[in-house]
Protein backbone atom coordinates (compact mmCIF):
# COMPACT_ATOMS: atom_id res chain seq x y z
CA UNK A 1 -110.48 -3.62 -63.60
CA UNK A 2 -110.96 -1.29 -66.12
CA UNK A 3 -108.21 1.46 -66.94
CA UNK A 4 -109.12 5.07 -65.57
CA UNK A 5 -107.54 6.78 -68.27
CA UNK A 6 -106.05 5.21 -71.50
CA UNK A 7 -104.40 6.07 -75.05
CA UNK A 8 -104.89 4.38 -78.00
CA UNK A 9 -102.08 4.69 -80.58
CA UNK A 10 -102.05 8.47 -80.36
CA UNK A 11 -100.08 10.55 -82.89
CA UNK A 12 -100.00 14.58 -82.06
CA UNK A 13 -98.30 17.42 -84.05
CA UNK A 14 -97.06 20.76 -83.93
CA UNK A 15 -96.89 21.95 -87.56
CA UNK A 16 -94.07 19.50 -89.08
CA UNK A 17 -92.81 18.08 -85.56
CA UNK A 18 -94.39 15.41 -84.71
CA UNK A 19 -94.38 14.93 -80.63
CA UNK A 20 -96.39 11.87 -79.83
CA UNK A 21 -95.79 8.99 -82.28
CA UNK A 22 -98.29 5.78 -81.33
CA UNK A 23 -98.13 6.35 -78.03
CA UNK A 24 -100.61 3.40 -76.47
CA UNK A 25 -100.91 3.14 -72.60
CA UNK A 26 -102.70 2.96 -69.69
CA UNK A 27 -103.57 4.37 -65.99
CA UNK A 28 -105.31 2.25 -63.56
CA UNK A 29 -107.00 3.09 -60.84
CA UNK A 30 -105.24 2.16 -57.20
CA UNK A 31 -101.82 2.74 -59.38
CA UNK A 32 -98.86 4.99 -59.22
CA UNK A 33 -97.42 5.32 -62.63
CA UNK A 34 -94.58 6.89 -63.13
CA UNK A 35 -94.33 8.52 -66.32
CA UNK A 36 -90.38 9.45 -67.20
CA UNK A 37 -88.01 10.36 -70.25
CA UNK A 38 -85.49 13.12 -70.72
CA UNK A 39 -86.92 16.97 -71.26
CA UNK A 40 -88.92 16.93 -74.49
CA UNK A 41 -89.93 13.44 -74.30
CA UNK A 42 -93.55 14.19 -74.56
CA UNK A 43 -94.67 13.48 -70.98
CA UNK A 44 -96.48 16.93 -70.58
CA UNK A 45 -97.82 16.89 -74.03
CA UNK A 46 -99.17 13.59 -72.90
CA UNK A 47 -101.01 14.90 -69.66
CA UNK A 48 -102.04 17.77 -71.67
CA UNK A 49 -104.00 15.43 -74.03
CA UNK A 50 -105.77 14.32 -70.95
CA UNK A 51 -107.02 17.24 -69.98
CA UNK A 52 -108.21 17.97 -73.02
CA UNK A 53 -105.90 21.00 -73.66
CA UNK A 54 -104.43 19.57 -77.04
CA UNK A 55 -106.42 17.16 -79.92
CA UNK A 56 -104.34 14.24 -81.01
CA UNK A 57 -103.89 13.96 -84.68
CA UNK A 58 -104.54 10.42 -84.78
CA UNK A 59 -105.61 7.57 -82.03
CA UNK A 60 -108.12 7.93 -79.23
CA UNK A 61 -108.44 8.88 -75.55
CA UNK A 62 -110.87 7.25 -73.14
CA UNK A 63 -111.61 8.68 -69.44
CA UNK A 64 -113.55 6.40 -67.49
CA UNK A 65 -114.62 4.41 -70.29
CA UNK A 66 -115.41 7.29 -72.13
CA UNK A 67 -114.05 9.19 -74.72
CA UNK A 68 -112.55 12.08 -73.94
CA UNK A 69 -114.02 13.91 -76.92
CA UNK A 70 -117.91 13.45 -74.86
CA UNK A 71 -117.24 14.76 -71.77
CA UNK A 72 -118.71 18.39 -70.44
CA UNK A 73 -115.98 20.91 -69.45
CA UNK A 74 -117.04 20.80 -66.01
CA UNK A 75 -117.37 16.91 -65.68
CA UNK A 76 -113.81 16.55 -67.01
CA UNK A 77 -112.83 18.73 -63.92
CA UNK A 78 -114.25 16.72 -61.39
CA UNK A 79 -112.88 13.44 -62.71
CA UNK A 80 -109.89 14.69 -63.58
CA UNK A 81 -107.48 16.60 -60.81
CA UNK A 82 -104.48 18.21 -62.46
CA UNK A 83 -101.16 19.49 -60.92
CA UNK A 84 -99.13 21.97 -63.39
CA UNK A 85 -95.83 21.63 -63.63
CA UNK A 86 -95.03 25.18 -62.55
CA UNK A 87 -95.61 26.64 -59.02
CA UNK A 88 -95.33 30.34 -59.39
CA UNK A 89 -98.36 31.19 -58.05
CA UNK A 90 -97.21 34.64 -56.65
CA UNK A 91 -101.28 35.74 -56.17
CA UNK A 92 -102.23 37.86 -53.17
CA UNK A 93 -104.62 35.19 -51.96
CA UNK A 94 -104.72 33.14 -48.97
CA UNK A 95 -103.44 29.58 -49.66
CA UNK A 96 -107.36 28.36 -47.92
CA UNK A 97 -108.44 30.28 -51.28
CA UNK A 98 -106.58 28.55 -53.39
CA UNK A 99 -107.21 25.20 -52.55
CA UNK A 100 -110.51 25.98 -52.37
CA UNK A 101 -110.36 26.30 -56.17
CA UNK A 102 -109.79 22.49 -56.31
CA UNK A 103 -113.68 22.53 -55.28
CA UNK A 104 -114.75 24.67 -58.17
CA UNK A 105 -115.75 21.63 -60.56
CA UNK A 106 -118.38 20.53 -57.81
CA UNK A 107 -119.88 23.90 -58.33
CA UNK A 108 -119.08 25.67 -55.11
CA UNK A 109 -118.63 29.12 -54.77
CA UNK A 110 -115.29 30.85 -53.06
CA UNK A 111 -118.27 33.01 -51.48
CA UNK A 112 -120.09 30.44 -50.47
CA UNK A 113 -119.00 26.88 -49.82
CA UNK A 114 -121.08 24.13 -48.34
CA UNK A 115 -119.90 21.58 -45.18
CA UNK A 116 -118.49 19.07 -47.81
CA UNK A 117 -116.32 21.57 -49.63
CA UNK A 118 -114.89 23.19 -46.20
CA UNK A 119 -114.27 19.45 -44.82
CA UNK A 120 -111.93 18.41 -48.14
CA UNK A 121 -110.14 21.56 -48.44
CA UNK A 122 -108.84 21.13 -44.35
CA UNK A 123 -108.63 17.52 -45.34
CA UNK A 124 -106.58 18.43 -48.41
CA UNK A 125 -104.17 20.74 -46.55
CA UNK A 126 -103.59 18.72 -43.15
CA UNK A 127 -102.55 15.69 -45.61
CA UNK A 128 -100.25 17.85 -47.24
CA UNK A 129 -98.42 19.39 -44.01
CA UNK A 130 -99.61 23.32 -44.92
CA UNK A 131 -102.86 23.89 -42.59
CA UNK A 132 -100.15 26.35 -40.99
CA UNK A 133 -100.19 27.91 -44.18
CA UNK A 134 -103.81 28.60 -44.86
CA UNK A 135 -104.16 31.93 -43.64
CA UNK A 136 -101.16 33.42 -45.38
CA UNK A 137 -100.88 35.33 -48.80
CA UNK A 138 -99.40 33.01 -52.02
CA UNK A 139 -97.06 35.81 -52.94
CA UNK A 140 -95.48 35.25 -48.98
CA UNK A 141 -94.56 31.75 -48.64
CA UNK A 142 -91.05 30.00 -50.22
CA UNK A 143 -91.47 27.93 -53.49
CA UNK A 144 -91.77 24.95 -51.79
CA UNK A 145 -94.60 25.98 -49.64
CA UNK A 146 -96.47 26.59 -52.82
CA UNK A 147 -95.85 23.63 -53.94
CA UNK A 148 -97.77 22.04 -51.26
CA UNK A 149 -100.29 24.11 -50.98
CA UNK A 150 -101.16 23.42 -55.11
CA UNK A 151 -100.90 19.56 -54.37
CA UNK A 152 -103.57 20.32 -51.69
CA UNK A 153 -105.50 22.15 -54.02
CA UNK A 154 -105.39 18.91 -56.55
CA UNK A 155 -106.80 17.04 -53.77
CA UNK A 156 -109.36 19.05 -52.34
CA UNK A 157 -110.76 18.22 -56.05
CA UNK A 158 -111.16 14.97 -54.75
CA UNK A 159 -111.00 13.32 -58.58
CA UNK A 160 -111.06 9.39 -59.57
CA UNK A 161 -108.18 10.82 -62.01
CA UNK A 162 -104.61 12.78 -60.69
CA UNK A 163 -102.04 14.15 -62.63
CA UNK A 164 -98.69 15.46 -61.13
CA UNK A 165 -96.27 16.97 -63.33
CA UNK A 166 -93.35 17.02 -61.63
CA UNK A 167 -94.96 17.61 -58.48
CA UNK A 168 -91.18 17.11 -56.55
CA UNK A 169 -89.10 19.62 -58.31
CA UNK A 170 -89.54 22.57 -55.93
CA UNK A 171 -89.65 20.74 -52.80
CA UNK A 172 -86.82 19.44 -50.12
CA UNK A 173 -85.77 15.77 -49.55
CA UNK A 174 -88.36 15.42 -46.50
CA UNK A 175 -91.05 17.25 -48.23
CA UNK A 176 -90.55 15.04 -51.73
CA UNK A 177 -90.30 11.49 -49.65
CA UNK A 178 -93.71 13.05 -48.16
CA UNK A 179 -95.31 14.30 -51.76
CA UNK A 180 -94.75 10.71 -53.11
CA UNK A 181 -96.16 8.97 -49.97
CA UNK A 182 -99.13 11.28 -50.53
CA UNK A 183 -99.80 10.09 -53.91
CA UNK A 184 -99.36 5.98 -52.82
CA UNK A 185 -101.74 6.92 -50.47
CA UNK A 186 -103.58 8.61 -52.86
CA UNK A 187 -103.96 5.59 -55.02
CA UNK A 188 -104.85 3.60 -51.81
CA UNK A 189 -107.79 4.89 -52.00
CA UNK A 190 -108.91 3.77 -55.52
CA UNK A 191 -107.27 6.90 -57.74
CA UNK A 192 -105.44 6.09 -60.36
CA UNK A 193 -102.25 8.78 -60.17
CA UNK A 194 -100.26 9.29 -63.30
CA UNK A 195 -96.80 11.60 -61.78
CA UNK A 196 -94.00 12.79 -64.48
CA UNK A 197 -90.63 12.38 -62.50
CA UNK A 198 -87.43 13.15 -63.31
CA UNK A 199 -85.54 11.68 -60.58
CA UNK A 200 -85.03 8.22 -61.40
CA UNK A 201 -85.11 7.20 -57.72
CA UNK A 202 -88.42 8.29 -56.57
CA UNK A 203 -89.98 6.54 -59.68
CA UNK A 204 -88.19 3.02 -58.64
CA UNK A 205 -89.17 3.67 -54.91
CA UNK A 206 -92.63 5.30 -55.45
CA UNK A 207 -94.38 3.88 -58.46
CA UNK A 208 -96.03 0.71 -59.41
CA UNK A 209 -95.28 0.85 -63.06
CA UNK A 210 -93.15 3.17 -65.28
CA UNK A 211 -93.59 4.28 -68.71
CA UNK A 212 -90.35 5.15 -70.13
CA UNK A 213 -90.78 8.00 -73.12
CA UNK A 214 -88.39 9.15 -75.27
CA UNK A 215 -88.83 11.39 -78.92
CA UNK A 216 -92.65 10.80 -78.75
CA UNK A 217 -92.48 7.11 -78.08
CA UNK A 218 -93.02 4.97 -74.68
CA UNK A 219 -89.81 2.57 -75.56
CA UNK A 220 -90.15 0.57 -71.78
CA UNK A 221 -93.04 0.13 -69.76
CA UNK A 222 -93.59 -2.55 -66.42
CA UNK A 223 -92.33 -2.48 -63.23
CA UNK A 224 -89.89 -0.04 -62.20
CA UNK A 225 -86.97 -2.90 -62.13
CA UNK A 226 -87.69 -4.39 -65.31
CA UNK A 227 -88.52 -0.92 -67.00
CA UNK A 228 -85.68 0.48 -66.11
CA UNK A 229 -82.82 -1.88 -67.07
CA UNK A 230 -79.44 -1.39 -67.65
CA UNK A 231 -80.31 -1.24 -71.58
CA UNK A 232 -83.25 1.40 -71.42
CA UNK A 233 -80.89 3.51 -68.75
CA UNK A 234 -77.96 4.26 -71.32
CA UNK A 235 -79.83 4.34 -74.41
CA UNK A 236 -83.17 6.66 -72.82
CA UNK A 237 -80.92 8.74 -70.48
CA UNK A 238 -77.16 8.11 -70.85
CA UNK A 239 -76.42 6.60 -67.15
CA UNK A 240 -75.94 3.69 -65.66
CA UNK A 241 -77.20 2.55 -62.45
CA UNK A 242 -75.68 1.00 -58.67
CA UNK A 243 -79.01 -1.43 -57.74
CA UNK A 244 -79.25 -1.95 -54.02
CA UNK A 245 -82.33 -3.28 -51.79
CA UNK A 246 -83.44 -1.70 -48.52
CA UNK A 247 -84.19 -4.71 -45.61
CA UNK A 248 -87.54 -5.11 -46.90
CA UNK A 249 -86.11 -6.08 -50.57
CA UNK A 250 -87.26 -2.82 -52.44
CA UNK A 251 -84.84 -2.36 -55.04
CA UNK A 252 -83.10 1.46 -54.41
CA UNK A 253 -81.26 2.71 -57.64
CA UNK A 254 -78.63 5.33 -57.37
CA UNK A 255 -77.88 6.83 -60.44
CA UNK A 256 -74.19 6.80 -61.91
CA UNK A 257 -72.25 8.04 -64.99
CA UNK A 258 -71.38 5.30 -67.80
CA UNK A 259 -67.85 5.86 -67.43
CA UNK A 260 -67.91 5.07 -63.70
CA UNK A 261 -68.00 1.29 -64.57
């Protein structure tokens, strides 16, 4: 099967500092892909590339077996469902509203939306556990209820393509075990999900392959056990790692300093 969305040796600048360096990869669809490294890393500038927010210096980007250079604005939206890394979305809308800006790209109006936009925006929010929240103001609910209601809003957009930038970082333990079953399922159904993840954990438990950046570069990629070995875990982020498997055989990997032996 053809990759979704893929890099090809892609170089990016910022004046002198170079922040992608031949970074070559791939996002397939029905995949969870965990895409990890310590802050600065390049992860977002990666995503950002994507979405066709930044120009590479050098190398190319293809979206659907296109390049990313051909597509319209608007078609690029609807293949392409995007969840910022920020949540502070303290707007005086009702969180219905703003998921129903996930249905935008299929040019529907907030004024005026058809049977098929109303049916994935309750779709969007019932998968997400906030249809209690739909009828209360942005700038009224905790951080973590915003955080679900702009996941919902990614997939009321209903896009072959999603990207999660650290999609878990506002929410509870329940509500990030939930979040990352959302995007397996997610990918169950054919998308190919890219997520940026800092806890180490969710990536090994959650993902199907990992791409391990760090300074520009993706120095592992695989499956989460061989991607993250012992090696890439002290050299990438400094840590070691206690490897245990659940009764099903999942590896679980708690994370532990170096000088805990």
């Amino acid at each position: 099967m053809s990759p979704a969305l893929e890099f090809g040796d892609v170089h990016l600048s910022y004046g002198s500092r170079q922040v992608l360096n031949g970074v070559s990869c791939s996002f397939a669809p029905g995949e969870v892909t965990g895409l990890i490294g310590p802050n600065g890393a390049g992860k977002t500038t990666l995503l950002r590339l994507a979405l066709g927010l930044l120009t590479p210096t050098a190398g190319a980007c293809t979206l659907l077996g296109r390049a990313l250079r051909q597509w319209e604005v608007r078609d690029r939206a609807r293949a392409l469902a995007y969840l910022p890394q920020s949540n502070e979305a303290h707007w005086p809308m009702l969180a219905r509203r703003v998921v129903a800006l996930g249905r935008l790209p299929h040019e529907a109006s907030l004024e005026r939306l058809g049977g098929a936009d109303e049916e994935a925006i309750s779709r969007a929010l019932r998968r997400c556990d906030a249809s209690d929240l739909a009828e209360r103001r942005m700038d009224g609910i905790s951080a973590g209820e915003r955080a679900r209601v702009l996941l919902a809003r990614a997939l009321a957009t209903e896009a072959p393509v999603l990207l999660a930038d650290e999609p878990a970082a506002h929410l509870d333990p329940g509500h990030q075990l939930q979040l990352m079953r959302l995007l397996r399922e997610e990918a169950g159904r054919g998308t190919a999900v890219c997520v940026t993840l800092h806890d180490l954990a969710l990536a090994v438990r959650f993902c199907d392959r990992l791409l391990v950046m760090k300074a520009g570069r993706i120095v592992a990629a695989g499956a989460p056990a061989s991607a993250l070995s012992d090696k890439v875990l002290a050299e990438v982020f400094g840590v070691g790692a206690l490897r245990l498997h659940d009764q099903g055989g999942r590896e679980l990997l708690l994370v532990r300093a170096l000088e805990e032996g």
